[in-house]
Protein backbone atom coordinates (compact mmCIF):
# COMPACT_ATOMS: atom_id res chain seq x y z
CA UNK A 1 -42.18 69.70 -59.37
CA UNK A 2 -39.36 71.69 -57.94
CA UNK A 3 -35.77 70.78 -57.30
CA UNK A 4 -33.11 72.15 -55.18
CA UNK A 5 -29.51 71.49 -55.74
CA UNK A 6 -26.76 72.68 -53.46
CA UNK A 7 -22.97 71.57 -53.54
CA UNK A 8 -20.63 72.90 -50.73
CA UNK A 9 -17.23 72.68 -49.23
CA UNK A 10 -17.05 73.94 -45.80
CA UNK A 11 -13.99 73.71 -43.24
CA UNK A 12 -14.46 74.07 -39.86
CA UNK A 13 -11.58 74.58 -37.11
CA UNK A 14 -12.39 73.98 -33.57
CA UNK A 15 -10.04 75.73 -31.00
CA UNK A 16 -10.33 74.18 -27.85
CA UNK A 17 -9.37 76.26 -24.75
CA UNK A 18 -9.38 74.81 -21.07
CA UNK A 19 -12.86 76.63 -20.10
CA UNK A 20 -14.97 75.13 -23.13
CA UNK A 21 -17.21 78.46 -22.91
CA UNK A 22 -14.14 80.07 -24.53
CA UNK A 23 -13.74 77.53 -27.25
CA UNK A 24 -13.85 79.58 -31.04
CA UNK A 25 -15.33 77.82 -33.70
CA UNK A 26 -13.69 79.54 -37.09
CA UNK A 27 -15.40 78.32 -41.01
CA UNK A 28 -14.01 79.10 -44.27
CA UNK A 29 -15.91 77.81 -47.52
CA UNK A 30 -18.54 78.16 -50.45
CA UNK A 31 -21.93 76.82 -51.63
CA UNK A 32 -23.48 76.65 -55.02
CA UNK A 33 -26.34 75.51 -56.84
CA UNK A 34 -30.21 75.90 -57.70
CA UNK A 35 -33.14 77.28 -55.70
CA UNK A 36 -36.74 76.05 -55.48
CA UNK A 37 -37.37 79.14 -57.91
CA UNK A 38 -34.56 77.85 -60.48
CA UNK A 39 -32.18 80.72 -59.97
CA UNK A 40 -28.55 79.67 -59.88
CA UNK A 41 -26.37 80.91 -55.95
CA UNK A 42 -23.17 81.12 -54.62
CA UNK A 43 -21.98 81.47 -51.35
CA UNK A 44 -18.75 82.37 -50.18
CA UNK A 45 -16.94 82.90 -47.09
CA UNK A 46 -14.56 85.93 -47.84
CA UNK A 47 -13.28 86.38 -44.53
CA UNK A 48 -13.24 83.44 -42.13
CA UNK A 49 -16.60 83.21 -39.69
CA UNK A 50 -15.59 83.14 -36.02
CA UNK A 51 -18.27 81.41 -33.29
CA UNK A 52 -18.31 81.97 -29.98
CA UNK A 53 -20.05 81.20 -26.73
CA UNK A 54 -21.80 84.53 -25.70
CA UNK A 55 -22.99 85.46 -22.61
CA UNK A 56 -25.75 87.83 -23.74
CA UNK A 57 -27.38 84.83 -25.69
CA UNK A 58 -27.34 82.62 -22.67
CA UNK A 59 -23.63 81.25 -23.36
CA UNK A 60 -24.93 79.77 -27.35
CA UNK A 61 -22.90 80.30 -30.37
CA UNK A 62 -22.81 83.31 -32.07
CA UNK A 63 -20.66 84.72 -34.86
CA UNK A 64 -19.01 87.82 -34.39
CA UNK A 65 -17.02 88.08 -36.77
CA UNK A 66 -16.85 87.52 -40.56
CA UNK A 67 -18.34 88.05 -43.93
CA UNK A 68 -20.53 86.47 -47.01
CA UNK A 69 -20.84 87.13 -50.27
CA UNK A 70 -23.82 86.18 -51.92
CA UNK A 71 -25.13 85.78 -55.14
CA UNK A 72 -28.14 85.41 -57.22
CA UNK A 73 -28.75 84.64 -60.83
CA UNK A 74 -31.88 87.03 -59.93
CA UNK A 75 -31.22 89.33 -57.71
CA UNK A 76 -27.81 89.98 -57.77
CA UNK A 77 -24.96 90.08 -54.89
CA UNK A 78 -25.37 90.66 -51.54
CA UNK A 79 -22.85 90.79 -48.63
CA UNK A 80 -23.43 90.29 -45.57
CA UNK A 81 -21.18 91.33 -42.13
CA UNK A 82 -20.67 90.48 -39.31
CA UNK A 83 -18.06 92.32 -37.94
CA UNK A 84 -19.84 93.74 -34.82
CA UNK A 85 -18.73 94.89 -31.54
CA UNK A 86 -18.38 91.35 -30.21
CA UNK A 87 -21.87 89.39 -29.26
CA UNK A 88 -24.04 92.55 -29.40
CA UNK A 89 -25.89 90.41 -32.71
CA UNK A 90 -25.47 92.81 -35.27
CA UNK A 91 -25.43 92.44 -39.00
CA UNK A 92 -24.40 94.34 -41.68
CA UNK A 93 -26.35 93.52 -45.41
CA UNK A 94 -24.88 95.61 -48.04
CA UNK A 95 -27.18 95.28 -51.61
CA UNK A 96 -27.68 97.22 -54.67
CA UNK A 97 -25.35 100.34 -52.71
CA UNK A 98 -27.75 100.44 -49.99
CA UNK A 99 -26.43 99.61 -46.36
CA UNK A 100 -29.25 97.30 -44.08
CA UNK A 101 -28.27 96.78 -40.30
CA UNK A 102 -30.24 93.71 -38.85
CA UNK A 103 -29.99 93.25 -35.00
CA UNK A 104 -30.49 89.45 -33.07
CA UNK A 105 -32.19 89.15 -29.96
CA UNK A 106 -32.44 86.03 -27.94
CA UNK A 107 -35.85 85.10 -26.79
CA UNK A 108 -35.65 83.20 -23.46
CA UNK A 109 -38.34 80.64 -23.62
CA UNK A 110 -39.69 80.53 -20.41
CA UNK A 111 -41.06 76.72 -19.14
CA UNK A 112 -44.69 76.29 -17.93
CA UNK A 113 -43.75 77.16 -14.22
CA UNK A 114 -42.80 81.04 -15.59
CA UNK A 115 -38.65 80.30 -14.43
């Protein structure tokens, strides 16, 4: 039998703007526990992680701005970035001295009538 354990404290501000599609969404916080494989984690929010609506992913929210430190009884620390040029989904994992950029697309599900 596995078990999971996972502790967190999270805060996030909503600021409200009269056009909700520019509303920002900004979360500070950290995580902790065990995995399924037993190895203790951390999570923390160095720098504060900004949502926004985004146009190029059909107006849902996206962060563009922020970073996370993780780390792993296992595998060590990892951070990951995502100060990008705004909503183009780009991510920035640095491990182990080594430098990993990870791009998002959105994937418009079309419905059964092809619109």
């Amino acid at each position: 039998t596995a078990w999971v354990t996972r502790e967190s404290n999270h805060v996030r501000e909503w600021i409200r703007n009269r056009n909700p599609q520019n509303d920002t969404v900004m979360i500070t916080g950290s995580a902790h526990g065990v995995n399924v494989l037993g190895q203790e984690y951390s999570r923390v929010i160095t720098e504060p992680l900004v949502l926004v609506h985004c146009q190029e992913y059909k107006w849902r929210w996206v962060i563009v701005v922020g970073t996370v430190e993780v780390t792993n009884s296992a595998t060590g620390t990892s951070t990951i970035d995502y100060s990008a040029e705004g909503c183009d989904g780009t991510v920035i994992i640095n491990k182990n001295g080594y430098r990993h950029n990870y791009e998002f697309r959105y994937n418009h599900r079309h419905n059964k009538h092809g619109r």
